[in-house]
N, C-alpha and C. Protein backbone atom coordinates (compact mmCIF):
# COMPACT_ATOMS: atom_id res chain seq x y z
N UNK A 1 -36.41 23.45 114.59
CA UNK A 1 -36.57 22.04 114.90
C UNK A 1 -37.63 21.47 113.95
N UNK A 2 -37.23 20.30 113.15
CA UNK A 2 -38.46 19.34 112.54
C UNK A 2 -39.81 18.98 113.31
N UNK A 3 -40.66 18.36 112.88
CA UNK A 3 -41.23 18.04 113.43
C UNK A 3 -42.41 17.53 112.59
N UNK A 4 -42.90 16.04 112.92
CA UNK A 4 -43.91 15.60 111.83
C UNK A 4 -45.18 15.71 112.39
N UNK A 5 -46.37 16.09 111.34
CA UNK A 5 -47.38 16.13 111.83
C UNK A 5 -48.21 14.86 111.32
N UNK A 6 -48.79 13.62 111.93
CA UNK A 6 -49.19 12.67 111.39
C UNK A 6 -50.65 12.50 111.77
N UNK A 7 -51.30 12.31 110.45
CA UNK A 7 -52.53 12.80 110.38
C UNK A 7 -53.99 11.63 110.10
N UNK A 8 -54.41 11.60 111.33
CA UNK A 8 -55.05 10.12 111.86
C UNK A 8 -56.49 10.66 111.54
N UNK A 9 -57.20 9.73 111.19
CA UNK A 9 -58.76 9.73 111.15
C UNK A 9 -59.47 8.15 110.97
N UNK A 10 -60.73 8.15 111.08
CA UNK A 10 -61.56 7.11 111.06
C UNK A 10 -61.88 7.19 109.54
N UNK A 11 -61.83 6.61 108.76
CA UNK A 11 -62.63 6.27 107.63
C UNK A 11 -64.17 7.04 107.40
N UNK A 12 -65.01 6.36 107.99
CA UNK A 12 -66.20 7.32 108.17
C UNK A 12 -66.27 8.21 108.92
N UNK A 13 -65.42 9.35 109.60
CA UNK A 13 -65.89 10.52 110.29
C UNK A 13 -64.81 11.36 108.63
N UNK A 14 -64.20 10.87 107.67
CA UNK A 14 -63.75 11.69 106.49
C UNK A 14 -64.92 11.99 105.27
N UNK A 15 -64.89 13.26 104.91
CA UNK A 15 -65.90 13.37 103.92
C UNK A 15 -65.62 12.60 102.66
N UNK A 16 -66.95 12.08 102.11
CA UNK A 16 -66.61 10.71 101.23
C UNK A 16 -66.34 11.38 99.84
N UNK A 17 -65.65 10.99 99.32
CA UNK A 17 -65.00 11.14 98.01
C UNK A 17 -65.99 11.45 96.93
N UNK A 18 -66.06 12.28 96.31
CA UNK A 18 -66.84 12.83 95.15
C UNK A 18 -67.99 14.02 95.50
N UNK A 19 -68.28 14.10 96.96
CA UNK A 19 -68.97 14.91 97.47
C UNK A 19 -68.23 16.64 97.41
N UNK A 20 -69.16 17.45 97.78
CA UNK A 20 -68.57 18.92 98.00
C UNK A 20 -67.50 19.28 99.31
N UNK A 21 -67.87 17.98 99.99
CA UNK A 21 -67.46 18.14 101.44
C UNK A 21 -65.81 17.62 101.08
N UNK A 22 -65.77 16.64 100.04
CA UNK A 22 -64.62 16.07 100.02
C UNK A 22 -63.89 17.24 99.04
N UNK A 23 -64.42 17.58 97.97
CA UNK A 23 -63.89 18.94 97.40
C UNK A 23 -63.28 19.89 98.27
N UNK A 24 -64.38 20.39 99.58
CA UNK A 24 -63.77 21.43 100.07
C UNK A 24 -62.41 21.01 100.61
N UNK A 25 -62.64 19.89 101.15
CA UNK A 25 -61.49 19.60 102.47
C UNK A 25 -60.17 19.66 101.58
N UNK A 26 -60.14 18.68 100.17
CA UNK A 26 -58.69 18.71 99.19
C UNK A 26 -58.83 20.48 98.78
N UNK A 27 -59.33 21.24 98.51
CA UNK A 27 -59.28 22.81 98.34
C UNK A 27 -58.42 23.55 100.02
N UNK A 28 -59.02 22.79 101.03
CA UNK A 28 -58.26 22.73 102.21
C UNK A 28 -56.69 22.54 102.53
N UNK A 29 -56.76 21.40 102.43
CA UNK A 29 -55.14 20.90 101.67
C UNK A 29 -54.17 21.63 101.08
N UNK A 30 -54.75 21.81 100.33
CA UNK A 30 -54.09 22.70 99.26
C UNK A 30 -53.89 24.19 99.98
N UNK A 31 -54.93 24.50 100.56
CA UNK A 31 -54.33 25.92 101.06
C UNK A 31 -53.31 25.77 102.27
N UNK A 32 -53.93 24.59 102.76
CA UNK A 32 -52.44 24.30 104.29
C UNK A 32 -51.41 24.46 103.91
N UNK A 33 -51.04 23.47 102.21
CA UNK A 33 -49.40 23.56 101.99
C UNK A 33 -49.40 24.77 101.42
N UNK A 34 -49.71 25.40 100.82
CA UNK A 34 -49.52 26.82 100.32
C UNK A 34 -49.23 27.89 101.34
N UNK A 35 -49.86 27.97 102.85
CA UNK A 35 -49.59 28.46 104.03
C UNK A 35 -48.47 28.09 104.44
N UNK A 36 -47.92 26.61 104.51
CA UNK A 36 -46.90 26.09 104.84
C UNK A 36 -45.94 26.70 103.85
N UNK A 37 -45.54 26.38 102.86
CA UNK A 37 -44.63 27.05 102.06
C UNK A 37 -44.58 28.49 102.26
N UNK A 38 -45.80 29.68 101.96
CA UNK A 38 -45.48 30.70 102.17
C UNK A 38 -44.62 31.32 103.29
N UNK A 39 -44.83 30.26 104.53
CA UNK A 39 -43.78 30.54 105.91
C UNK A 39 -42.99 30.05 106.01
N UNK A 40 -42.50 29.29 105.08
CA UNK A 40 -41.40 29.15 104.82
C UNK A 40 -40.86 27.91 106.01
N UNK A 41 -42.37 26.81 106.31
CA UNK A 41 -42.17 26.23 107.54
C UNK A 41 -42.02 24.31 106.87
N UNK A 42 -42.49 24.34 105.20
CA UNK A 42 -42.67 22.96 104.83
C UNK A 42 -41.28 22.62 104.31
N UNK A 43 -41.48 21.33 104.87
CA UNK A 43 -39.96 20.02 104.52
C UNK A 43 -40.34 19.36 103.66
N UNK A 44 -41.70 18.90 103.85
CA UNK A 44 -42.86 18.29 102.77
C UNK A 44 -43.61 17.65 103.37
N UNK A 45 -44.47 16.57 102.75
CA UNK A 45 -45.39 15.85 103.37
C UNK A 45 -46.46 15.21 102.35
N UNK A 46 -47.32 14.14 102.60
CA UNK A 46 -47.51 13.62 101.27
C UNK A 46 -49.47 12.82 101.73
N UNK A 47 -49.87 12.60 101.47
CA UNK A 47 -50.98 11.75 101.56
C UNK A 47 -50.63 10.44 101.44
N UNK A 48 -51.41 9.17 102.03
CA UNK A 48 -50.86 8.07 101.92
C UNK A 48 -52.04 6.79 101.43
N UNK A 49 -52.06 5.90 101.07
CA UNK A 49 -52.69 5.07 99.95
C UNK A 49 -53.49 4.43 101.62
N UNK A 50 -55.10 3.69 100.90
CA UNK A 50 -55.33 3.53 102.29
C UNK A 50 -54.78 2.13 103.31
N UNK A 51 -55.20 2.06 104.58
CA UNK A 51 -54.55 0.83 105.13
C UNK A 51 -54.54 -0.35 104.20
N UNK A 52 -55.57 -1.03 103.32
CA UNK A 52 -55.31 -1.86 102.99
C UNK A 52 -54.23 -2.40 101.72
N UNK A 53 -53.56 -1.36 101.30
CA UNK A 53 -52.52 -1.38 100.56
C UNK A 53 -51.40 -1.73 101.41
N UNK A 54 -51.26 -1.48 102.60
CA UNK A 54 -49.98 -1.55 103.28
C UNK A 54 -49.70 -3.14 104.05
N UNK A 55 -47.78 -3.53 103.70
CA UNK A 55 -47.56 -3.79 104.47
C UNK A 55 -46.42 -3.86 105.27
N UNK A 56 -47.16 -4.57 106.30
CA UNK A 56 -45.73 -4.58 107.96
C UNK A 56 -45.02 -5.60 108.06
N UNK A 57 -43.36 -5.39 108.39
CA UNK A 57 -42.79 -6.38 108.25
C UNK A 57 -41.98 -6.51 109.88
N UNK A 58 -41.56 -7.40 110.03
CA UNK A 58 -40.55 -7.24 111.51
C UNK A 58 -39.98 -8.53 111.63
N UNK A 59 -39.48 -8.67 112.43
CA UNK A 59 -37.91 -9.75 112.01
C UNK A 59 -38.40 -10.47 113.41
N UNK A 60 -38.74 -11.88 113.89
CA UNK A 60 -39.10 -12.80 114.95
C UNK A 60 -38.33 -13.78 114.89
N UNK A 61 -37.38 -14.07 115.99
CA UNK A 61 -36.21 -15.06 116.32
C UNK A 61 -35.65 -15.44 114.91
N UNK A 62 -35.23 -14.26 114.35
CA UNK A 62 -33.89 -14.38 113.06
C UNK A 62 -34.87 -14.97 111.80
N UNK A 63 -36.25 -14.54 111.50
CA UNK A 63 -36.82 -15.24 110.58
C UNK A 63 -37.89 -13.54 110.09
N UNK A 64 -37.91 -13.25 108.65
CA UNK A 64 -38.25 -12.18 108.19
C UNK A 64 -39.95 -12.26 108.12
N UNK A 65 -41.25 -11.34 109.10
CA UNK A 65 -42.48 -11.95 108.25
C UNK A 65 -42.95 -10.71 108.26
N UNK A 66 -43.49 -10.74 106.77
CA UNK A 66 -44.71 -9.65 106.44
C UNK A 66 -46.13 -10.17 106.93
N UNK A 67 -47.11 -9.31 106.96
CA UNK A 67 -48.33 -9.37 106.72
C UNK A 67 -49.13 -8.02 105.96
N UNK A 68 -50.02 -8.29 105.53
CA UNK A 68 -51.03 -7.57 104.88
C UNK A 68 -51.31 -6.51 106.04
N UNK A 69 -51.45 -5.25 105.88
CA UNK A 69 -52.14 -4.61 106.84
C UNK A 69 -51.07 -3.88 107.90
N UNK A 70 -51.82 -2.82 108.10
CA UNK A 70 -51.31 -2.11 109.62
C UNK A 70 -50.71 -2.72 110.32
N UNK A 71 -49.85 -3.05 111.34
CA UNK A 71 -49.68 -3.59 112.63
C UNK A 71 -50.64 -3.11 114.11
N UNK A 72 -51.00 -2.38 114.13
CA UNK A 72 -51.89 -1.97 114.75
C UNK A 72 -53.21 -1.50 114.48
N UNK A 73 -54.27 -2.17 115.02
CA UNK A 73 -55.33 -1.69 114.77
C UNK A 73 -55.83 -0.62 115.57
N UNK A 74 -56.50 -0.10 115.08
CA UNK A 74 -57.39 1.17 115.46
C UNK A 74 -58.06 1.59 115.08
N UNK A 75 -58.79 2.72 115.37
CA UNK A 75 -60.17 3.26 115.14
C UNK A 75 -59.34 4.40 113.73
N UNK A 76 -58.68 5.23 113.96
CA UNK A 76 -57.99 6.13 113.57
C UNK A 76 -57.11 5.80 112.52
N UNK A 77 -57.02 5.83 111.63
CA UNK A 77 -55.86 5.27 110.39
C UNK A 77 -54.74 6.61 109.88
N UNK A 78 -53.41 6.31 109.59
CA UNK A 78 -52.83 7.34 109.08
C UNK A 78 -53.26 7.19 107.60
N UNK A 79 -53.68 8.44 107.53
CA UNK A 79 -53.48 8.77 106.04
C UNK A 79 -52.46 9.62 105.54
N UNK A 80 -51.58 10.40 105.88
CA UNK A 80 -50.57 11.37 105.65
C UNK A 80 -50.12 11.74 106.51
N UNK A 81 -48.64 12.88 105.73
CA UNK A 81 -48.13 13.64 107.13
C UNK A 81 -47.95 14.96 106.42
N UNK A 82 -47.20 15.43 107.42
CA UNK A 82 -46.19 17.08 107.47
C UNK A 82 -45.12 17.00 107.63
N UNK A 83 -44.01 17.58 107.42
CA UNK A 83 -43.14 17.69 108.21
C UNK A 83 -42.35 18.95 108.32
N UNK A 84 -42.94 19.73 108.97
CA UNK A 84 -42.03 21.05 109.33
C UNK A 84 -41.30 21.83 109.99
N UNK A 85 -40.71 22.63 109.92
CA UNK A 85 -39.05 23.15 110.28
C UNK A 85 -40.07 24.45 110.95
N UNK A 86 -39.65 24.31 112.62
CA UNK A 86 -40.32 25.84 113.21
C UNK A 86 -39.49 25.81 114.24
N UNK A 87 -39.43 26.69 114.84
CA UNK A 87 -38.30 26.95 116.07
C UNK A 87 -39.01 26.06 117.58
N UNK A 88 -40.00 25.93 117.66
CA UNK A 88 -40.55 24.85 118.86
C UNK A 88 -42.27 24.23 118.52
N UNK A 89 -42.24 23.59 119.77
CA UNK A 89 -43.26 23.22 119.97
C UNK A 89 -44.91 23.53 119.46
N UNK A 90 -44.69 25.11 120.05
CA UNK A 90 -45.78 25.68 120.24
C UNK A 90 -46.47 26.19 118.61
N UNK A 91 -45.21 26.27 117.80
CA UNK A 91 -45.25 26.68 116.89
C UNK A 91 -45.75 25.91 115.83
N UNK A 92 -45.22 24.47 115.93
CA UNK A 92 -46.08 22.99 115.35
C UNK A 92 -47.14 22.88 115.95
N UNK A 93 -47.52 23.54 116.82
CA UNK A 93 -48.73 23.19 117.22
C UNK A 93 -49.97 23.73 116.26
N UNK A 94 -49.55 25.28 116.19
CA UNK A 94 -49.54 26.33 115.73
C UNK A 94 -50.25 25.95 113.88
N UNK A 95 -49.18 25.25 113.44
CA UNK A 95 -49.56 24.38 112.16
C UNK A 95 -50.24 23.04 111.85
N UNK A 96 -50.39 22.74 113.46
CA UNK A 96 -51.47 21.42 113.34
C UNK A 96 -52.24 21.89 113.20
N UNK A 97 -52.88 23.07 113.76
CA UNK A 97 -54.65 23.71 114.05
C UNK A 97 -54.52 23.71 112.31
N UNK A 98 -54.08 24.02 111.35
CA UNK A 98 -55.14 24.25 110.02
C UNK A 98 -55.38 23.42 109.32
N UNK A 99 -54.89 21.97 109.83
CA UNK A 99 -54.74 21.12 109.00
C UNK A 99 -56.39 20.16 109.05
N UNK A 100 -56.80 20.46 107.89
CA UNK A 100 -58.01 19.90 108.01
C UNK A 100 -58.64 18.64 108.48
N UNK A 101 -57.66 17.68 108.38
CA UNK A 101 -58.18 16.25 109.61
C UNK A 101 -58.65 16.64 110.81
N UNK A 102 -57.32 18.02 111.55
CA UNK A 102 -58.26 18.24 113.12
C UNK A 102 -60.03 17.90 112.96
N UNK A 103 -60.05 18.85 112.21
CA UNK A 103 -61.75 18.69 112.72
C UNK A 103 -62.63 17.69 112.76
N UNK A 104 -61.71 16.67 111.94
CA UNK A 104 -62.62 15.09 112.43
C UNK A 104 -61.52 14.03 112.66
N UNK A 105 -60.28 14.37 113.12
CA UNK A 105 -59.20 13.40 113.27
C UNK A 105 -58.24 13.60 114.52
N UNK A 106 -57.26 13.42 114.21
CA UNK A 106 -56.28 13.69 115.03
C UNK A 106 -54.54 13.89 114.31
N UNK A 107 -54.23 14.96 114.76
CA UNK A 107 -52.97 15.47 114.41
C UNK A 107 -52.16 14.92 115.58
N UNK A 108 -51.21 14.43 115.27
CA UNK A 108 -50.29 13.58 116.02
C UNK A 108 -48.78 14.59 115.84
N UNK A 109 -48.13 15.14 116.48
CA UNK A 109 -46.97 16.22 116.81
C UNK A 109 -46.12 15.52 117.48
N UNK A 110 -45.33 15.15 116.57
CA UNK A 110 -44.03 14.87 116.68
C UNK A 110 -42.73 15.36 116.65
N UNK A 111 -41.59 15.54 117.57
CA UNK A 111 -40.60 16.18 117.04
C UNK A 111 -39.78 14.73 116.35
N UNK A 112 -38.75 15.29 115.08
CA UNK A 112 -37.81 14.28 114.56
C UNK A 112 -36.21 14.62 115.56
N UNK A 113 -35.67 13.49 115.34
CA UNK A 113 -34.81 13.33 116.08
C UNK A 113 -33.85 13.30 115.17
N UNK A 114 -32.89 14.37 115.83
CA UNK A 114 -31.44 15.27 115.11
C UNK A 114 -30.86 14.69 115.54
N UNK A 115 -30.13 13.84 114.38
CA UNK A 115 -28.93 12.32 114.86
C UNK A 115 -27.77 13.18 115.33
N UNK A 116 -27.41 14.16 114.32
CA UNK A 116 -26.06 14.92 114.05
C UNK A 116 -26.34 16.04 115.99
N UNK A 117 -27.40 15.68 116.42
CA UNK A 117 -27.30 16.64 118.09
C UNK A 117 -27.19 15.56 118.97
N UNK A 118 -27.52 14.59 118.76
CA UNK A 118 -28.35 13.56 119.84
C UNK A 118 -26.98 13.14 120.22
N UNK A 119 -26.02 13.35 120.09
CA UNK A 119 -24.09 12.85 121.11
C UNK A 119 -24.81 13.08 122.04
């Protein structure tokens, strides 16, 4: 079964960029997907540009509107995901623990939804 791991944090609880802390954590990274691949458990998964690059669009009484920004605010921002192939639950769970946001974020475990099962 798929399953995405979406990977939430605060801005300031992430180690800041150019530091050792931010070194270690991308040296981190790097060993997650390398773990992931070696088990043969990654679909892929990517890092993502920060909130203020993004935007949201949604369709209100037949009329198209973007805005700048998230649709939801929060404390927590996505910055990336996962998405990997393991036989259950426990097992994505299993691959949230190494993913270095836990320790100052939140891993969000999702299963994807199998169109070709869901009759």
């Amino acid at each position: 079964m798929k399953y995405m791991l979406l990977l939430y944090a605060a801005p300031d609880k992430e180690p800041a960029f150019g530091t050792p802390e931010f070194d270690k954590m991308m040296e981190d990274f790097a060993l997650t997907s390398e773990t992931f691949e070696k088990d043969g458990v990654l679909v892929g998964g990517e890092g993502l540009e920060g909130v203020e690059t993004a935007t949201s669009l949604r369709i209100h009484s037949g009329k198209v509107e973007t805005m700048d920004g998230p649709f939801a605010e929060t404390r927590e921002n996505l910055g990336g995901y996962y998405i990997v192939d393991v036989p259950d639950l426990e097992a994505a769970l299993k691959c949230a623990e190494i993913i270095p946001v836990a320790k100052f974020g939140t891993i969000e475990v999702r299963p994807l939804l199998n169109y070709s099962e869901a009759d």
